[in-house]
Protein backbone atom coordinates (compact mmCIF):
# COMPACT_ATOMS: atom_id res chain seq x y z
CA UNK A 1 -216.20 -46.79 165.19
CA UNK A 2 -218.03 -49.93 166.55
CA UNK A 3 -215.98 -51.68 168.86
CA UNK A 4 -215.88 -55.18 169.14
CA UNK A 5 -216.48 -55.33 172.78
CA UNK A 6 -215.92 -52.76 175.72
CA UNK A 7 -216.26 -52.39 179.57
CA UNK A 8 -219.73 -51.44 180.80
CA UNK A 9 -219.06 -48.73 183.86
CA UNK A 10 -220.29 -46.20 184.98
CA UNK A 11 -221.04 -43.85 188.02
CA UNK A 12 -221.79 -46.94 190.80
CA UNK A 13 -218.74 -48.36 189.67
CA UNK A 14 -216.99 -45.34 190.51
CA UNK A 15 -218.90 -44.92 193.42
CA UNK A 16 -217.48 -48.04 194.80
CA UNK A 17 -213.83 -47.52 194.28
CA UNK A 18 -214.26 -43.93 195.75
CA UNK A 19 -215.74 -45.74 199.05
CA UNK A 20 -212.99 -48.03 199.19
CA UNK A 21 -210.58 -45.22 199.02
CA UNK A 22 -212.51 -42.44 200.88
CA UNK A 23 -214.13 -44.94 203.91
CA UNK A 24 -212.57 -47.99 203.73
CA UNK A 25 -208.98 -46.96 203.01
CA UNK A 26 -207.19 -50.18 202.32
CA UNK A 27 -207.05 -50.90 198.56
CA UNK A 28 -205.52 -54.43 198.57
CA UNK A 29 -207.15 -57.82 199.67
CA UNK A 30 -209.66 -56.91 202.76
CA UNK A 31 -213.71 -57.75 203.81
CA UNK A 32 -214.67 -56.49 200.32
CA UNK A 33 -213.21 -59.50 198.38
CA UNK A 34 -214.83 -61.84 200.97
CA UNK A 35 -218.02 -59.68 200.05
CA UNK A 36 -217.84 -60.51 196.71
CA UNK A 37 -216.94 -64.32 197.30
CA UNK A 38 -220.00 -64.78 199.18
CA UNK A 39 -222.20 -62.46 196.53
CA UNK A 40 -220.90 -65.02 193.53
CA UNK A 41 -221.46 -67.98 196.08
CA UNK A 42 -225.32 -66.64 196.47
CA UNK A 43 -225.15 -66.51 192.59
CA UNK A 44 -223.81 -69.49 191.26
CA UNK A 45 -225.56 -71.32 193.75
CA UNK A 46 -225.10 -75.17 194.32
CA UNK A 47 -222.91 -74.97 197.83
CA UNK A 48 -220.07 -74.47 196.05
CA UNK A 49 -217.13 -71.99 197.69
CA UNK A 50 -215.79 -69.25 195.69
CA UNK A 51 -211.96 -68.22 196.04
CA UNK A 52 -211.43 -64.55 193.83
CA UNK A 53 -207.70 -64.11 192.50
CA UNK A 54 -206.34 -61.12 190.06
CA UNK A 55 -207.08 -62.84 186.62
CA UNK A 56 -208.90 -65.84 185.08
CA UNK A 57 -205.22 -67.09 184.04
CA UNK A 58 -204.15 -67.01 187.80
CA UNK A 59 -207.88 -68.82 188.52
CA UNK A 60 -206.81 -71.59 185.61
CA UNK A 61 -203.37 -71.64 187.04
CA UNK A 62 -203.90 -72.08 190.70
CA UNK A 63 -207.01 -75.07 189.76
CA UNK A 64 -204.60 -76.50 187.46
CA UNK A 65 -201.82 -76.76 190.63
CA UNK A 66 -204.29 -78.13 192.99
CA UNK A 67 -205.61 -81.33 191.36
CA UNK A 68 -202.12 -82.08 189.72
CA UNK A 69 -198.34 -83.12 189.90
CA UNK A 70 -195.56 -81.56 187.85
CA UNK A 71 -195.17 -83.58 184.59
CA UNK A 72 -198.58 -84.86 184.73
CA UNK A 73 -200.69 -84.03 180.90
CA UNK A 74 -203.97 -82.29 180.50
CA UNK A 75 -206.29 -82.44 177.67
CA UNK A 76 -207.25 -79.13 176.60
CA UNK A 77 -208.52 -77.57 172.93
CA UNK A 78 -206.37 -76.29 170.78
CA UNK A 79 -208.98 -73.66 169.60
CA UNK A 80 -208.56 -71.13 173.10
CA UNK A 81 -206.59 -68.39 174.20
CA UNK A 82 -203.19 -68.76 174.79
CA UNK A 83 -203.93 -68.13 178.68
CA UNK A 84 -205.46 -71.59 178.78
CA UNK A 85 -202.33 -73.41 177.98
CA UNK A 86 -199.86 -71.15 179.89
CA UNK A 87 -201.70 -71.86 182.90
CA UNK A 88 -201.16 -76.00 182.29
CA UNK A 89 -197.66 -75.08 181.90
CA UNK A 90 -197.42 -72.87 184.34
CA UNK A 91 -198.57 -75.60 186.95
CA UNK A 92 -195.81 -77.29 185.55
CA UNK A 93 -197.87 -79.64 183.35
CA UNK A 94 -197.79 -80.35 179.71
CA UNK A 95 -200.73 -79.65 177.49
CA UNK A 96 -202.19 -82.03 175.30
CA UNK A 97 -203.60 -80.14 172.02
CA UNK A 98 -206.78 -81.89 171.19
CA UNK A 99 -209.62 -81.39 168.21
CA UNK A 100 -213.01 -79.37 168.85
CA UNK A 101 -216.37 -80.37 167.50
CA UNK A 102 -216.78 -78.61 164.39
CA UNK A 103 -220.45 -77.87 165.71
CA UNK A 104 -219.59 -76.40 169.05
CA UNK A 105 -216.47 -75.97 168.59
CA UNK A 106 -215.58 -77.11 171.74
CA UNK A 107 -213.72 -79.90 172.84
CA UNK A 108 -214.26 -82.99 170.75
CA UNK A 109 -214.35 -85.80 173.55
CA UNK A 110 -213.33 -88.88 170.64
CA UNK A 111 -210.26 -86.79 170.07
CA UNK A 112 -209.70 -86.59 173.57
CA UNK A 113 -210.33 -90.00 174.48
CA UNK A 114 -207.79 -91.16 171.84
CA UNK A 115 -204.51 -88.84 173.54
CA UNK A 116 -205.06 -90.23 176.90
CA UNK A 117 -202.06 -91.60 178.32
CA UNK A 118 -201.33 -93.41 182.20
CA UNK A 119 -199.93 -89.45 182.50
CA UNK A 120 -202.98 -88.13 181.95
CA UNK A 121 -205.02 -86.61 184.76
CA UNK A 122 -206.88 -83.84 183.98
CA UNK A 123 -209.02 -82.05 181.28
CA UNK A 124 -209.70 -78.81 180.75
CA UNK A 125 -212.25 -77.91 178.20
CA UNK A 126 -213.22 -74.15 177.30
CA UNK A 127 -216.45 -72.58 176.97
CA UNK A 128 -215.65 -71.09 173.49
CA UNK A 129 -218.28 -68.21 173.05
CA UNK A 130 -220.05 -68.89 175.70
CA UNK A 131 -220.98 -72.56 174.58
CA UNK A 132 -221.71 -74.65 177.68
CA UNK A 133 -223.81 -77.46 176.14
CA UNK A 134 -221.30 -80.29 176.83
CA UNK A 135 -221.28 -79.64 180.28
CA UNK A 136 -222.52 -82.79 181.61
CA UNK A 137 -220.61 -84.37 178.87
CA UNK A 138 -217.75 -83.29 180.26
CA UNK A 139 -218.60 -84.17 184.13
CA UNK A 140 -219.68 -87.90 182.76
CA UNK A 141 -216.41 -88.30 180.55
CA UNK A 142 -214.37 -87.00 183.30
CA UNK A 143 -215.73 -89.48 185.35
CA UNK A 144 -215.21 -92.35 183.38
CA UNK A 145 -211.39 -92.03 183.25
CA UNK A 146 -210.89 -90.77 186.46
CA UNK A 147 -209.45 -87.12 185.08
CA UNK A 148 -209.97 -84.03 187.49
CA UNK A 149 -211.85 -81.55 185.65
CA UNK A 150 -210.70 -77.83 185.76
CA UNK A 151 -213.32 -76.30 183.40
CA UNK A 152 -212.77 -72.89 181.35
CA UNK A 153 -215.71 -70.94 181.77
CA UNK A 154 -214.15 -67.21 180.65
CA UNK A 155 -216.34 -66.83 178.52
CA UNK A 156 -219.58 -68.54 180.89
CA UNK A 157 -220.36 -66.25 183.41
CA UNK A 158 -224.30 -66.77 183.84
CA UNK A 159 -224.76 -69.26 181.05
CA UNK A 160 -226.98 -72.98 182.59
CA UNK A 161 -226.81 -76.40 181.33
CA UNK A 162 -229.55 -78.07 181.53
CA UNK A 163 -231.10 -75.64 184.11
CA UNK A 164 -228.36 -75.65 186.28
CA UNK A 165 -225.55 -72.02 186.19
CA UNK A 166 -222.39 -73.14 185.20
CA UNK A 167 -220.05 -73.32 187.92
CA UNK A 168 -222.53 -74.95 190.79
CA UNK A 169 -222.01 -78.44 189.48
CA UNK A 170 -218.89 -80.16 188.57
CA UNK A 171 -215.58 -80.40 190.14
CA UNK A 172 -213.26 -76.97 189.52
CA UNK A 173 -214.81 -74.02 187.76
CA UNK A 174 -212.71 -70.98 186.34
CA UNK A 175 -213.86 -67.83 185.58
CA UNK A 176 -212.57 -64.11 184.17
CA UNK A 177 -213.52 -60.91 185.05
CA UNK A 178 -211.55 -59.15 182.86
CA UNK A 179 -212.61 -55.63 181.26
CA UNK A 180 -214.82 -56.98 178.76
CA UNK A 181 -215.91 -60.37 179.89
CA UNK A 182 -219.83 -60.39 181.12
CA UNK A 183 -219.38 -58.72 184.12
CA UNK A 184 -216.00 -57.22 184.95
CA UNK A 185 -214.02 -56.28 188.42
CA UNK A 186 -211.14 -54.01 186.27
CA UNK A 187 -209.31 -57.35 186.30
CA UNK A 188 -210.11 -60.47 187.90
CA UNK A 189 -210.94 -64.50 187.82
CA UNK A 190 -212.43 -66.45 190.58
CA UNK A 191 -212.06 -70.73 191.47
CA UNK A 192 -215.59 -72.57 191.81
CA UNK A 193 -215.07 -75.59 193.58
CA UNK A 194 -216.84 -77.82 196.47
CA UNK A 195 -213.56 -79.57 197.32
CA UNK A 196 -212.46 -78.49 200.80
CA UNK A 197 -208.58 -79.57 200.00
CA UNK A 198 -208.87 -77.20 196.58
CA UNK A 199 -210.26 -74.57 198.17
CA UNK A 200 -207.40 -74.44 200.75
CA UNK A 201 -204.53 -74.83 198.54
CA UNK A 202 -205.79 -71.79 196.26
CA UNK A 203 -206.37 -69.43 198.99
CA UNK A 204 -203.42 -69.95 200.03
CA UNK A 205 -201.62 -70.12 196.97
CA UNK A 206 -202.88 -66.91 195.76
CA UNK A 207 -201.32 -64.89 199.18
CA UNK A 208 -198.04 -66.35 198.28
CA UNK A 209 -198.48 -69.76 200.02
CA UNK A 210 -198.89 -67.83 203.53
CA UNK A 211 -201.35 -70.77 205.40
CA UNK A 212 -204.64 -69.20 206.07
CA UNK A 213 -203.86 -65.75 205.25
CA UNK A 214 -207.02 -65.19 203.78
CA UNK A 215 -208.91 -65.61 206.77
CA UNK A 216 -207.37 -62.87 208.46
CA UNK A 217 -207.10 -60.52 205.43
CA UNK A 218 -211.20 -61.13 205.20
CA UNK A 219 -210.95 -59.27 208.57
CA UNK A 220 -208.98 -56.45 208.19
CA UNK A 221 -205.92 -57.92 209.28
CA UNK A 222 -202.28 -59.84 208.07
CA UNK A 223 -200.12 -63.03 209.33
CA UNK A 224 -196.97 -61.57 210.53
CA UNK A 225 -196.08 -64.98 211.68
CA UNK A 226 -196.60 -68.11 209.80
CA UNK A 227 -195.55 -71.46 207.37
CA UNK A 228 -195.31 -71.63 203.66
CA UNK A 229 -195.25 -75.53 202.26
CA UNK A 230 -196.25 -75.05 199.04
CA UNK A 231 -195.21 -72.72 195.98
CA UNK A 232 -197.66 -69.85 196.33
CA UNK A 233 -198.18 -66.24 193.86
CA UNK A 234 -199.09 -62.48 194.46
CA UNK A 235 -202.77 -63.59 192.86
CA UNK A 236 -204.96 -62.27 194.86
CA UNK A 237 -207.29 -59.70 194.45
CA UNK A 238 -207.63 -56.35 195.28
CA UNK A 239 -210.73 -54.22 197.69
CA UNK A 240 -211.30 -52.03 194.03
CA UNK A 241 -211.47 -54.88 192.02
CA UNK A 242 -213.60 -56.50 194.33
CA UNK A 243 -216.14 -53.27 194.65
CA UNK A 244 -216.71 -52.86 191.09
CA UNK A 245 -217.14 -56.80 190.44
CA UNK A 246 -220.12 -56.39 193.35
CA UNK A 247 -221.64 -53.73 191.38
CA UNK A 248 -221.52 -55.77 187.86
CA UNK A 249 -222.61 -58.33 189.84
CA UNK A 250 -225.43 -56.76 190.86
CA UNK A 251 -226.55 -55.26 186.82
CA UNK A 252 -225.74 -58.46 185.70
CA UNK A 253 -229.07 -60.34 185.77
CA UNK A 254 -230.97 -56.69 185.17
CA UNK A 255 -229.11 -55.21 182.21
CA UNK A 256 -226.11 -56.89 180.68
CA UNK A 257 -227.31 -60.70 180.35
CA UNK A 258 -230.42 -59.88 178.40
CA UNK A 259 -229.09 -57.35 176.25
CA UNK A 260 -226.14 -59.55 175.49
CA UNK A 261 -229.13 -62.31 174.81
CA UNK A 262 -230.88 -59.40 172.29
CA UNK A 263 -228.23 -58.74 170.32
CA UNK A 264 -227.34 -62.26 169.53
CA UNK A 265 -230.90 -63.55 169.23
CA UNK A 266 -230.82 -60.40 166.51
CA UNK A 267 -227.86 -61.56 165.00
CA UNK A 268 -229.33 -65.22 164.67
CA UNK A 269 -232.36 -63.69 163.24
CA UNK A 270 -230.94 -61.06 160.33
CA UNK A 271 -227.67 -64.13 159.33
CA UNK A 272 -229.34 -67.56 159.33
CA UNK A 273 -230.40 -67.75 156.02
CA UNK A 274 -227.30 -66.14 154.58
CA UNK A 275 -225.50 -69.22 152.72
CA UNK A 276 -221.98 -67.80 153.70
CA UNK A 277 -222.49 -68.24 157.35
CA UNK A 278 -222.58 -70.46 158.99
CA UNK A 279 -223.81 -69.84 163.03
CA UNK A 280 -222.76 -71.27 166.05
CA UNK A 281 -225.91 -73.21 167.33
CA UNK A 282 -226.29 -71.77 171.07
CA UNK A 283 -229.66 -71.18 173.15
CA UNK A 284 -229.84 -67.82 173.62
CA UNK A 285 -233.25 -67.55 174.72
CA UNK A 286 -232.50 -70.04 177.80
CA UNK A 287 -229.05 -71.13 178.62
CA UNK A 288 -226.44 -68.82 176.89
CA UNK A 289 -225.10 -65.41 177.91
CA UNK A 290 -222.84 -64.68 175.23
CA UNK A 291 -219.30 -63.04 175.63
CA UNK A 292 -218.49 -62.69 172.00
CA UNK A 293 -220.29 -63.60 168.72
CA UNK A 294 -218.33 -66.06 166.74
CA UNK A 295 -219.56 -67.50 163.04
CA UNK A 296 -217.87 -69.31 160.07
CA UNK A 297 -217.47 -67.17 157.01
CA UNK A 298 -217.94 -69.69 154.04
CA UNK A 299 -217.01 -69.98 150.25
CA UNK A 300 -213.45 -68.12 151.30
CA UNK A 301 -215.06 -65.18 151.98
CA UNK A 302 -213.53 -64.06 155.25
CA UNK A 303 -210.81 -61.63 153.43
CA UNK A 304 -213.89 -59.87 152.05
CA UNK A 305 -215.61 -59.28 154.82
CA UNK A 306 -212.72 -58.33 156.89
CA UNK A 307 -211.83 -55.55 154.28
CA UNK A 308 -215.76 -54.44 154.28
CA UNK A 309 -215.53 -53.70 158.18
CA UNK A 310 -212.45 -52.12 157.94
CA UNK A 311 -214.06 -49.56 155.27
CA UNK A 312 -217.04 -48.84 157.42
CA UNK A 313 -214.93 -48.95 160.88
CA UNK A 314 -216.11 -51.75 162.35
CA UNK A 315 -214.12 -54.07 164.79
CA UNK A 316 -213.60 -57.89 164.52
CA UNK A 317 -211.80 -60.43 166.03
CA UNK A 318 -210.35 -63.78 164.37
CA UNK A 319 -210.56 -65.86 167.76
CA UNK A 320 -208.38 -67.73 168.36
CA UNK A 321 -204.80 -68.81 166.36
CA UNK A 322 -204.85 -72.43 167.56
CA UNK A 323 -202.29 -73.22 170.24
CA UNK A 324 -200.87 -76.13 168.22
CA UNK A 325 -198.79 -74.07 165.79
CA UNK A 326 -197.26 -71.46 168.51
CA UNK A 327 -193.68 -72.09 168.72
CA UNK A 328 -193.80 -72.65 172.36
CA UNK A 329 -196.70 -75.44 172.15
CA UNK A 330 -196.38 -77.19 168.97
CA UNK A 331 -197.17 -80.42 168.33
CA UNK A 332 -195.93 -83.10 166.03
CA UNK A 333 -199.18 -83.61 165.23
CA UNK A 334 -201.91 -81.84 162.93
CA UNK A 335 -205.85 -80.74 163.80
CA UNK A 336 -207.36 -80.29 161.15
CA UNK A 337 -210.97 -79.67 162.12
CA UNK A 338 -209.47 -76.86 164.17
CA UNK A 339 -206.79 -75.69 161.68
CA UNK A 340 -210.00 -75.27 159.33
CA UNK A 341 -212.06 -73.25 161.50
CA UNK A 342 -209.35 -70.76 161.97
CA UNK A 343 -209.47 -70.11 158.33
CA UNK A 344 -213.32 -69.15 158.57
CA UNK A 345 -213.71 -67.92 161.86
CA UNK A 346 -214.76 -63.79 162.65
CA UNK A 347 -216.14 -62.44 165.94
CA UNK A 348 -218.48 -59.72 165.19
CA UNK A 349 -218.87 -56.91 168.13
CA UNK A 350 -220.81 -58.12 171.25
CA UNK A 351 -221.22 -55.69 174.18
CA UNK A 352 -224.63 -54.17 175.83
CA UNK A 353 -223.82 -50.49 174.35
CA UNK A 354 -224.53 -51.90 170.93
CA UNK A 355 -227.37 -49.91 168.96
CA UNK A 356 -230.11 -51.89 166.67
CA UNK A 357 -228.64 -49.50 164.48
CA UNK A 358 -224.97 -50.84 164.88
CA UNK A 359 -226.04 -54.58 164.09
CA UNK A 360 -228.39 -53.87 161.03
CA UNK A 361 -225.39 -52.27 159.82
CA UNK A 362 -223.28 -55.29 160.33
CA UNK A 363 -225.64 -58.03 159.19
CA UNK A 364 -225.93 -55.24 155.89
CA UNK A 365 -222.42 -55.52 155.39
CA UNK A 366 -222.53 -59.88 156.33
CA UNK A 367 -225.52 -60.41 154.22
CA UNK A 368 -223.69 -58.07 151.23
CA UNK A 369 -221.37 -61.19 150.72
């Protein structure tokens, strides 16, 4: 079988958990999450603090409860993971479904523009596939109507715009670190930020609301007496979590971004000229670190293809169902441009074990069509 994607560990990853339960001997929140804070801090770069939690949801979550009110809207895509709009809601907010860019297939800022209301005041695009190229977009439209901007960068980890790593500019920044994502911690998310007052309220909030709590777990030691004001959640994240994200970390920029850069630059290379695909256009070479592969299968094709993969056991994904239609978040409203892609979209398998072998194999079977 070729999987679709799959965690990349190994023997330093289980090197680090052993030390952590061997030497260090406390598995939950300690000095090794601060370690890794500061390690992503030194990565991302631009003076931003990093807060580390147990998921990307709880990361979108908590960012989502720090530069809102209950009741208050925020734009997001339609075309995401559910975990996008259940941490709006969550935060006690409502989600407005908006339209991507059938290019990027991102966020499509006209649509966006046209569903603001006075109880709008944030926006939360998503870095579908990996696809940061409206970045500054984003920063300049938030801007303009005065929206805090919680950005979905799941998929992001590593990628620039416009020479600068997503995640040191802008105003909240959310990653995952999930078992698959570009570098994983088991499970995990972290908060990007440079606001002082958002950086507080998620460190707290993530210990339960317990006021500077994570100061003294950084040190090897707990509040036994203190003040909660605010709601707060059991989000943060673990001393084994936090040990194998430092080793990923540290492969990251040696092994898994430019093999995840090979295989889609390969992938451009052997499906461009096919007339039943239709590619997402992404700079691989520069700015993109890609967490899956998404294209558009033309000509109602898709079926096909899916039943070709299954023959030769090959993985895909159809990402994502969009959020509109799900019971709990429909809208009175259509989105066409999205509701389309969702008919031709496949994600073909993206992780660095791939084989030139494996992807041949998969263009043969694309380019078969």
């Amino acid at each position: 079988m070729i999987r679709l994607s799959k965690s990349v560990v190994g023997k330093a990853e289980a090197e680090a958990v052993a030390h952590i339960i061997e030497d260090i001997g406390y598995l939950g929140m300690g000095e090794t999450v601060g370690e890794f804070e500061h390690a992503l801090e030194g990565y991302i770069g631009g003076g931003r603090r990093c807060i580390c939690v147990n998921s990307g949801t709880a990361a979108l979550h908590l960012a989502i409860q720090a530069v809102t009110h209950p009741g208050d809207e925020v734009l997001v895509p339609s075309f995401t993971f559910v975990a996008s709009l259940q941490a709006i809601t969550g935060a006690r907010c409502i989600p407005v479904c908006c339209e991507i860019d059938p290019v990027t297939l991102t966020l499509d800022l006209e649509d966006a523009e046209r569903r603001i209301t006075p109880r709008t005041t944030a926006m939360m695009p998503v870095y579908y596939g990996s696809n940061c190229s409206m970045a500054a977009q984003y920063q300049q439209f938030a801007r303009k109507h005065n929206l805090r901007l919680v950005e979905d960068a799941a998929h992001a980890f590593g990628c620039t715009c416009e020479g600068q790593k997503i995640g040191s500019t802008g105003d909240v920044v959310c990653f995952s670190f999930d078992g698959i994502k570009n570098i994983t911690s088991g499970e995990g998310g972290a908060i990007f930020t440079a606001d002082a007052d958002v950086i507080q309220q998620v460190s707290d909030a993530r210990l339960l609301g317990v006021q500077k709590d994570s100061e003294k777990r950084y040190a090897g030691k707990r509040s036994w007496t203190f003040d909660v004001v605010n709601q707060g959640y059991r989000y943060h994240m673990s001393n084994i979590f936090a040990a194998i994200g430092i080793v990923q970390l540290s492969r990251f920029e040696k092994e898994f971004a430019p093999k995840r850069r090979e295989i889609a630059m390969e992938y451009t290379r052997l499906l461009e000229n096919n007339p039943n695909v239709r590619l997402i256009p992404m700079d691989y070479k520069n700015e993109v670190v890609p967490h899956i592969f998404p294209l558009e299968i033309l000509n109602g094709k898709r079926k096909q293809l899916e039943e070709a993969f299954k023959a030769q056991d090959i993985q895909y994904g159809i990402q994502y169902y969009p959020n509109h239609l799900l019971s709990y978040f429909k809208s009175d409203y259509s989105l066409p441009v999205t509701e389309g892609v969702y008919e031709r979209i496949i994600s073909i398998p993206m992780h660095p074990e791939l084989t030139e072998g494996d992807i041949k194999q998969i263009c043969n079977i694309i380019n078969q069509l």
